[in-house]
PDB file of N, CA and C in Angstrom:
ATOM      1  N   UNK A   1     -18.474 -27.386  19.814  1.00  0.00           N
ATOM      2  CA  UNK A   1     -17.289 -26.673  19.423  1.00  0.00           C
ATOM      3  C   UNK A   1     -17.396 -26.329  17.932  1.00  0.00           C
ATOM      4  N   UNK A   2     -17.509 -25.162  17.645  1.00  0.00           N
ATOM      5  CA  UNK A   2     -17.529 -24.866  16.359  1.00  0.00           C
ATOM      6  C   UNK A   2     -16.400 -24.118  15.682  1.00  0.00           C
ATOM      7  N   UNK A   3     -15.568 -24.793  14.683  1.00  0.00           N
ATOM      8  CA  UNK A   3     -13.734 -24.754  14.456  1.00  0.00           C
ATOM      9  C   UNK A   3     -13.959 -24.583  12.690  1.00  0.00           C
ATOM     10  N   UNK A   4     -13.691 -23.380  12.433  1.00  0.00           N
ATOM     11  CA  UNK A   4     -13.749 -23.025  11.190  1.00  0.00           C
ATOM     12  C   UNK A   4     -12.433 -23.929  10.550  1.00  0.00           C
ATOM     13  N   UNK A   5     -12.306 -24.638   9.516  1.00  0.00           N
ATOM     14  CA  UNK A   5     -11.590 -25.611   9.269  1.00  0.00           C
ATOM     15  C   UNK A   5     -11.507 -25.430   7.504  1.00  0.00           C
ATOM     16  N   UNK A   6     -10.361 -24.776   6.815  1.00  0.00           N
ATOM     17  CA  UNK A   6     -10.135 -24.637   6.011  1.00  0.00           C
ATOM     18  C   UNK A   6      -9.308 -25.350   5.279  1.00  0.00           C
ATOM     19  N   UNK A   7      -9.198 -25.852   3.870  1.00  0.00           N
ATOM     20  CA  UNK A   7      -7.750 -26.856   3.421  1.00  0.00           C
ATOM     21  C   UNK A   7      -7.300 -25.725   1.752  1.00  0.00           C
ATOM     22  N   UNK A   8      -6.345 -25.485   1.858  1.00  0.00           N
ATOM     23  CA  UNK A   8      -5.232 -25.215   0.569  1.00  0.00           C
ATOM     24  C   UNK A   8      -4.220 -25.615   0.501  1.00  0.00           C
ATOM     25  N   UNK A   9      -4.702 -25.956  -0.839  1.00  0.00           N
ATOM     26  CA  UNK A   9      -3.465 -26.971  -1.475  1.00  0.00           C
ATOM     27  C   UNK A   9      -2.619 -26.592  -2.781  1.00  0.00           C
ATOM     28  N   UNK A  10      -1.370 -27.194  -3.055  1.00  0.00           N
ATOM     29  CA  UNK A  10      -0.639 -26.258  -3.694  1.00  0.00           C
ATOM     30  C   UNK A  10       0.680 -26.602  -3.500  1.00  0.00           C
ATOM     31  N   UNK A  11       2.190 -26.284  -4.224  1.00  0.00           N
ATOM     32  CA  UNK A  11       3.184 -26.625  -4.246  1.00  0.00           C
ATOM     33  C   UNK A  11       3.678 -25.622  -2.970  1.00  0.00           C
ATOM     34  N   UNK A  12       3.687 -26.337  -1.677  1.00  0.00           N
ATOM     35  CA  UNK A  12       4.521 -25.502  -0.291  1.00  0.00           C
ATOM     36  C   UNK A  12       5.789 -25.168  -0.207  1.00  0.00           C
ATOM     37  N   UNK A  13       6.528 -23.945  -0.545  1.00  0.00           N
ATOM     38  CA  UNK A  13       7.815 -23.635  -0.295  1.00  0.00           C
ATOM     39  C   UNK A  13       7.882 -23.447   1.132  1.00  0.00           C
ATOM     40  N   UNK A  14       8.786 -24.424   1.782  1.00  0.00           N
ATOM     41  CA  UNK A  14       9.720 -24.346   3.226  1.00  0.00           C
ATOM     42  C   UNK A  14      10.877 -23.659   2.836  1.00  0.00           C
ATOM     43  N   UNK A  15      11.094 -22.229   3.244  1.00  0.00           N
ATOM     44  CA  UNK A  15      12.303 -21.469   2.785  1.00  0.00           C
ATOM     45  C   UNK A  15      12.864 -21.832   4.213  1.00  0.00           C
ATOM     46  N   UNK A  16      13.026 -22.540   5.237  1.00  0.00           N
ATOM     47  CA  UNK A  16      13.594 -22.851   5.858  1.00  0.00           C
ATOM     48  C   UNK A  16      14.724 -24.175   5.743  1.00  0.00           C
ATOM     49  N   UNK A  17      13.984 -25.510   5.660  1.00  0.00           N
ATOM     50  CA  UNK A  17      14.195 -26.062   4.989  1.00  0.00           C
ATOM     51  C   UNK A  17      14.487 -26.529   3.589  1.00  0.00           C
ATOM     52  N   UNK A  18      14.503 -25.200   2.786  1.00  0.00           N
ATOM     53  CA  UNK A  18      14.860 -25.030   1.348  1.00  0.00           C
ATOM     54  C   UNK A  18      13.999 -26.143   0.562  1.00  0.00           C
ATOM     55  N   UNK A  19      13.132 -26.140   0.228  1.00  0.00           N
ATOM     56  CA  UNK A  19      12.450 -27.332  -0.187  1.00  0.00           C
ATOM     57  C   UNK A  19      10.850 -26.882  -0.873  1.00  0.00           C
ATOM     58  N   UNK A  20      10.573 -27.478  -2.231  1.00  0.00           N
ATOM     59  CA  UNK A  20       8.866 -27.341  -2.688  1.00  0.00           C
ATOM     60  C   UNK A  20       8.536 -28.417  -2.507  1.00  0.00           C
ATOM     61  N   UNK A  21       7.726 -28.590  -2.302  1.00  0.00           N
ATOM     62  CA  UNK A  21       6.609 -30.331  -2.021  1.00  0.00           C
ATOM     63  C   UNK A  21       4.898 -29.780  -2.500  1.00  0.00           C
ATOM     64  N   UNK A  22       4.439 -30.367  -3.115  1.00  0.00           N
ATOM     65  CA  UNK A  22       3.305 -30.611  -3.594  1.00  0.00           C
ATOM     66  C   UNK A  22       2.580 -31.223  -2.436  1.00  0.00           C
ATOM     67  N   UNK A  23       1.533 -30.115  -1.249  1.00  0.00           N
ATOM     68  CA  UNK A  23       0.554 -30.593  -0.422  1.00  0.00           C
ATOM     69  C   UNK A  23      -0.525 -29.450   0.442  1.00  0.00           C
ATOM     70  N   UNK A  24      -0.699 -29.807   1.332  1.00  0.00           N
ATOM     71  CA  UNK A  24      -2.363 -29.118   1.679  1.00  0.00           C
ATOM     72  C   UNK A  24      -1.980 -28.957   3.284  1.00  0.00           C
ATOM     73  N   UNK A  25      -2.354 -27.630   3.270  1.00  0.00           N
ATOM     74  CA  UNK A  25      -2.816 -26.744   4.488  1.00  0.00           C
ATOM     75  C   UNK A  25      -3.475 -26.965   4.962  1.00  0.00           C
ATOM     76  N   UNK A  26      -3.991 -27.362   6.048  1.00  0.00           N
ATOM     77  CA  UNK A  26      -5.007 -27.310   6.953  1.00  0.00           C
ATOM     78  C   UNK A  26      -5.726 -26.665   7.986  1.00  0.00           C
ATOM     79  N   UNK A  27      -5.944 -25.298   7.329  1.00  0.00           N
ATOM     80  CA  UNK A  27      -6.378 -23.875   8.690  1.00  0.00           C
ATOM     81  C   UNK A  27      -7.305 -23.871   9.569  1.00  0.00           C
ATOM     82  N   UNK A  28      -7.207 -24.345  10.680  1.00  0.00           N
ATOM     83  CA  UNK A  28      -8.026 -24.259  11.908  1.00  0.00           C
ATOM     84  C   UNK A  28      -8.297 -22.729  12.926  1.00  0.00           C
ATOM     85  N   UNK A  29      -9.642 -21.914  12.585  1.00  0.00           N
ATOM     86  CA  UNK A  29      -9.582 -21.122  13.149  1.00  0.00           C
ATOM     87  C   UNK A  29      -8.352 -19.489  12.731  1.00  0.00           C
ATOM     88  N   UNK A  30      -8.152 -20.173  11.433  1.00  0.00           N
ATOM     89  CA  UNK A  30      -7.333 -18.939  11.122  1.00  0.00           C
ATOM     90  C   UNK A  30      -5.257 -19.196  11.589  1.00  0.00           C
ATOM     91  N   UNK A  31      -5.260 -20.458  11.676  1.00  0.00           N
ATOM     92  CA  UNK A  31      -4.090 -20.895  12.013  1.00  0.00           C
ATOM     93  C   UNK A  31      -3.475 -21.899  11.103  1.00  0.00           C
ATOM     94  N   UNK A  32      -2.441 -22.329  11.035  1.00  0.00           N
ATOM     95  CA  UNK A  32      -1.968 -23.429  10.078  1.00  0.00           C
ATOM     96  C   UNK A  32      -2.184 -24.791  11.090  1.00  0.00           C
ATOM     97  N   UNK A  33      -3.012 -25.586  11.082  1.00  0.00           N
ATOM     98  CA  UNK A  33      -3.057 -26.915  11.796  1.00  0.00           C
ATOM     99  C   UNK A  33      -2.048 -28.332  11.454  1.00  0.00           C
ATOM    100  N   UNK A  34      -2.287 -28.050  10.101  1.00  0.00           N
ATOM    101  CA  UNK A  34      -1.240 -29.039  10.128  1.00  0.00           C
ATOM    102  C   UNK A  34      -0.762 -28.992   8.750  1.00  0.00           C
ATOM    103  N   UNK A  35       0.064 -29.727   7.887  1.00  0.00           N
ATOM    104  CA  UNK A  35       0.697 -29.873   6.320  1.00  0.00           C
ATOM    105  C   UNK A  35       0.890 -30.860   6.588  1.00  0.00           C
ATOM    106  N   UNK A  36       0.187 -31.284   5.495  1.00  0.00           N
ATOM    107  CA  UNK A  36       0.289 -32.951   4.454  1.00  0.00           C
ATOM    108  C   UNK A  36       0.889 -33.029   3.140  1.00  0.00           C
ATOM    109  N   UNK A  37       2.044 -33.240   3.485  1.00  0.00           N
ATOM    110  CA  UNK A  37       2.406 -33.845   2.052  1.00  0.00           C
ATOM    111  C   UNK A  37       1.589 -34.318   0.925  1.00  0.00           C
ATOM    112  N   UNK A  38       1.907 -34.627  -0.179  1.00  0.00           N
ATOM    113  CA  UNK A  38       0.670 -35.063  -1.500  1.00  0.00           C
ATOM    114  C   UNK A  38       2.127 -35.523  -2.339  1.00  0.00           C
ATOM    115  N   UNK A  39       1.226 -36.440  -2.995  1.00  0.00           N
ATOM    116  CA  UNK A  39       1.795 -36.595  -4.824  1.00  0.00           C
ATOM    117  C   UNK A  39       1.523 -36.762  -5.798  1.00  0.00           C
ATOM    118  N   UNK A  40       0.268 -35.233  -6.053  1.00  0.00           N
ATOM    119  CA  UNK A  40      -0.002 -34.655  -6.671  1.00  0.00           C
ATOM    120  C   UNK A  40       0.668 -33.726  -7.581  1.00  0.00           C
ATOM    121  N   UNK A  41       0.145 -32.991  -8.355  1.00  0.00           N
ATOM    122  CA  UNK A  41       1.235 -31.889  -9.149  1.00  0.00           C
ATOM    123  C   UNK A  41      -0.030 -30.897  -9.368  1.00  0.00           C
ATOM    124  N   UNK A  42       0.718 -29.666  -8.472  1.00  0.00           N
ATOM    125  CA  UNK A  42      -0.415 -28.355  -8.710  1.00  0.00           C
ATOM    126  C   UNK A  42       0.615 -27.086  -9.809  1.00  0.00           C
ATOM    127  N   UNK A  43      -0.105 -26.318 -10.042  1.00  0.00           N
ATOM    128  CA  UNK A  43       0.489 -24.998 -10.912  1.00  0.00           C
ATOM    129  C   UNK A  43       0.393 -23.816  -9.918  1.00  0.00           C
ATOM    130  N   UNK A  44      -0.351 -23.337  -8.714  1.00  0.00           N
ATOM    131  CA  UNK A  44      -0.274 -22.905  -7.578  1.00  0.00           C
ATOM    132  C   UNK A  44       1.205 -23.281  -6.511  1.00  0.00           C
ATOM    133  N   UNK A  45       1.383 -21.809  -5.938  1.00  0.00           N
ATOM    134  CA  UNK A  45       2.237 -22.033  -4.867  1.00  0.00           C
ATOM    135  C   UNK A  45       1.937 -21.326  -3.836  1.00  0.00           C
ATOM    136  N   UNK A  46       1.846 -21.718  -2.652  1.00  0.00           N
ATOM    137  CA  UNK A  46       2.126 -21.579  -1.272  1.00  0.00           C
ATOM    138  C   UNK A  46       3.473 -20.682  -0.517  1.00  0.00           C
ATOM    139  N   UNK A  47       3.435 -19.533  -0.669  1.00  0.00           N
ATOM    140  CA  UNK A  47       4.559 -19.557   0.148  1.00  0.00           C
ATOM    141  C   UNK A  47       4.095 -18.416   1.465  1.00  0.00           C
ATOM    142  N   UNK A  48       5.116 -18.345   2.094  1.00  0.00           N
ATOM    143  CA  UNK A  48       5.294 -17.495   3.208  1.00  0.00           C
ATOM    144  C   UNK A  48       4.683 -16.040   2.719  1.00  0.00           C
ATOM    145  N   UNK A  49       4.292 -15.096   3.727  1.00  0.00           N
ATOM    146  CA  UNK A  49       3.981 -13.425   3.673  1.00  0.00           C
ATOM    147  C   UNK A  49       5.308 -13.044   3.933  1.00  0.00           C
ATOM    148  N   UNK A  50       5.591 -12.177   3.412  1.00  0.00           N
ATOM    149  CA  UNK A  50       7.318 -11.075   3.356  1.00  0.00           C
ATOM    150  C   UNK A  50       6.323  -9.935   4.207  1.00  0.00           C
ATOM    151  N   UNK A  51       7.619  -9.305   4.929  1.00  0.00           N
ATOM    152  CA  UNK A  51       7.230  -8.054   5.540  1.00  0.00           C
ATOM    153  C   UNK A  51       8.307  -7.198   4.861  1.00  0.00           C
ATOM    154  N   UNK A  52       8.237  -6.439   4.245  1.00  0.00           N
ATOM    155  CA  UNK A  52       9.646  -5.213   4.211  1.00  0.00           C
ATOM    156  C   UNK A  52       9.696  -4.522   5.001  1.00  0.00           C
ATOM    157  N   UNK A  53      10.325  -4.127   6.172  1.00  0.00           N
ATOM    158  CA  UNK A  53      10.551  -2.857   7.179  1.00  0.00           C
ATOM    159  C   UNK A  53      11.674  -2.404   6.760  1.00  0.00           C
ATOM    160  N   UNK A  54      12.446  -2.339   5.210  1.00  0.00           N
ATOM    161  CA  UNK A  54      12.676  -1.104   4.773  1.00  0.00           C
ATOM    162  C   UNK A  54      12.267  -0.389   4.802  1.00  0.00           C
ATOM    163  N   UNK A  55      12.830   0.951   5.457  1.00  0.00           N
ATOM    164  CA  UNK A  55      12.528   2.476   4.866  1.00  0.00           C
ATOM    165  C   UNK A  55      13.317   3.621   5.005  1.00  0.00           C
ATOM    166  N   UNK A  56      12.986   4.637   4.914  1.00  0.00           N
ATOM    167  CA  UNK A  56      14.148   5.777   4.551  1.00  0.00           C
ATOM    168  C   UNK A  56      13.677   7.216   5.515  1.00  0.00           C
ATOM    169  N   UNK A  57      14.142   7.252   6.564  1.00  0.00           N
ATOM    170  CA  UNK A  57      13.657   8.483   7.182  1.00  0.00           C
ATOM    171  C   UNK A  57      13.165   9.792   6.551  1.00  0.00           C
ATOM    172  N   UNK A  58      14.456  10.200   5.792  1.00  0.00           N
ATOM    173  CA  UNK A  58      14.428  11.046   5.243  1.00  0.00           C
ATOM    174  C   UNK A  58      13.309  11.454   4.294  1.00  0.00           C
ATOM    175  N   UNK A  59      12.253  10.408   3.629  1.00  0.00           N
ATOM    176  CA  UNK A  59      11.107  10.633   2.828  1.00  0.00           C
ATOM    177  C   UNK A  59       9.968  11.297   3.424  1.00  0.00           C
ATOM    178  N   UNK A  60       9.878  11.276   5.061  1.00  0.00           N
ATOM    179  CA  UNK A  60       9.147  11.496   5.665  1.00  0.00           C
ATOM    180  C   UNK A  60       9.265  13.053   5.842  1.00  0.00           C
ATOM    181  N   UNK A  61      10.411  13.556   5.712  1.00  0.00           N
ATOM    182  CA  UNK A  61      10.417  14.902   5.849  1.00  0.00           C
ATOM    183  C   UNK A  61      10.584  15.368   6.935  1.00  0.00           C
ATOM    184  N   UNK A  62      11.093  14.428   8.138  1.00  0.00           N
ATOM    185  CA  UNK A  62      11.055  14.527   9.206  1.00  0.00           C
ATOM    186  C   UNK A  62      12.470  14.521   9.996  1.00  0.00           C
ATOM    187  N   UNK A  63      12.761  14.628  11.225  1.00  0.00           N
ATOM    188  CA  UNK A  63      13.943  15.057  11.977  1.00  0.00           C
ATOM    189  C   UNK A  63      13.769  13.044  12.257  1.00  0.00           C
ATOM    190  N   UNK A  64      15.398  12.499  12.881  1.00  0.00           N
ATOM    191  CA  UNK A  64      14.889  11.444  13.261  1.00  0.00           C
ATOM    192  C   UNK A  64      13.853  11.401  14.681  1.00  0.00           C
ATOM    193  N   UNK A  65      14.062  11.727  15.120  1.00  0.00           N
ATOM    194  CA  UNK A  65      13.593  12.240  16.974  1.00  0.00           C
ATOM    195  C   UNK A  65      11.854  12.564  16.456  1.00  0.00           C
ATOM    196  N   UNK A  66      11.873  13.011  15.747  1.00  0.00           N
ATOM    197  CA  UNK A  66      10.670  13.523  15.517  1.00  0.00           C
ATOM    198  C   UNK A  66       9.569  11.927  15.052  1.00  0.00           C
ATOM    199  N   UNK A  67      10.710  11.153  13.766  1.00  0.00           N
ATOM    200  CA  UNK A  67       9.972  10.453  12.928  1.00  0.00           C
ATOM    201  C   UNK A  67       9.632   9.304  14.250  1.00  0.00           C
ATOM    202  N   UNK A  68      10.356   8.941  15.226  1.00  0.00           N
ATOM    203  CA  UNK A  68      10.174   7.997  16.256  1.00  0.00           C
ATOM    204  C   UNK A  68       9.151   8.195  17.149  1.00  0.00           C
ATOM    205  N   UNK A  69       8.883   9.395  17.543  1.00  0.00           N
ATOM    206  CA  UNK A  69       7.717  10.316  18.191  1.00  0.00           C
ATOM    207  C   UNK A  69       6.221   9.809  17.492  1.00  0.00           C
ATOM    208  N   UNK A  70       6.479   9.638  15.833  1.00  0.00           N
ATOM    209  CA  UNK A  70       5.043   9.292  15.232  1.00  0.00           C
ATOM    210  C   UNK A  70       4.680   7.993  15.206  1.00  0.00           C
ATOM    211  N   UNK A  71       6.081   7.154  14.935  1.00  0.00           N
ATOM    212  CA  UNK A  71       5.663   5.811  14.718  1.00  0.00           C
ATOM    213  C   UNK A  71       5.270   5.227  16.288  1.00  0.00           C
ATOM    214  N   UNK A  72       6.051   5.332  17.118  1.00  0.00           N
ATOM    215  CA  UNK A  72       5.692   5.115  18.606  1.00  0.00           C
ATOM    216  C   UNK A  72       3.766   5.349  18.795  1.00  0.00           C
TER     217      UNK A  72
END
């Protein structure tokens, strides 16, 4: 079994749990495997990817009917 197995480490923001903790990632295969706490102190942070799916029809120059036709 060959399991690409990555570790980053770093102060983890849980914006769920509202919370920073100082600890390490464990990426298996391109996945998060597990988080370990630490009590350590890093200058790095960890957080989540943002998506914006703001946007503005109208920039497109397009009818709406039309702009749904492209993104589809």
């Amino acid at each position: 079994m060959n399991e690409n197995i990555k570790r980053v480490s770093g102060n983890i923001v849980d914006v769920l749990k509202r919370q920073i903790y100082p600890g390490t990632l464990v990426i298996c295969n391109g996945r998060i495997a597990d988080i370990k706490r630490e009590m350590k102190t890093y200058q790095t942070f960890i957080i989540p990817g943002f998506i914006d799916s703001h946007f503005h029809v109208e920039s497109s120059m397009l009818v709406p009917s039309e702009f749904t036709e492209v993104i589809i």
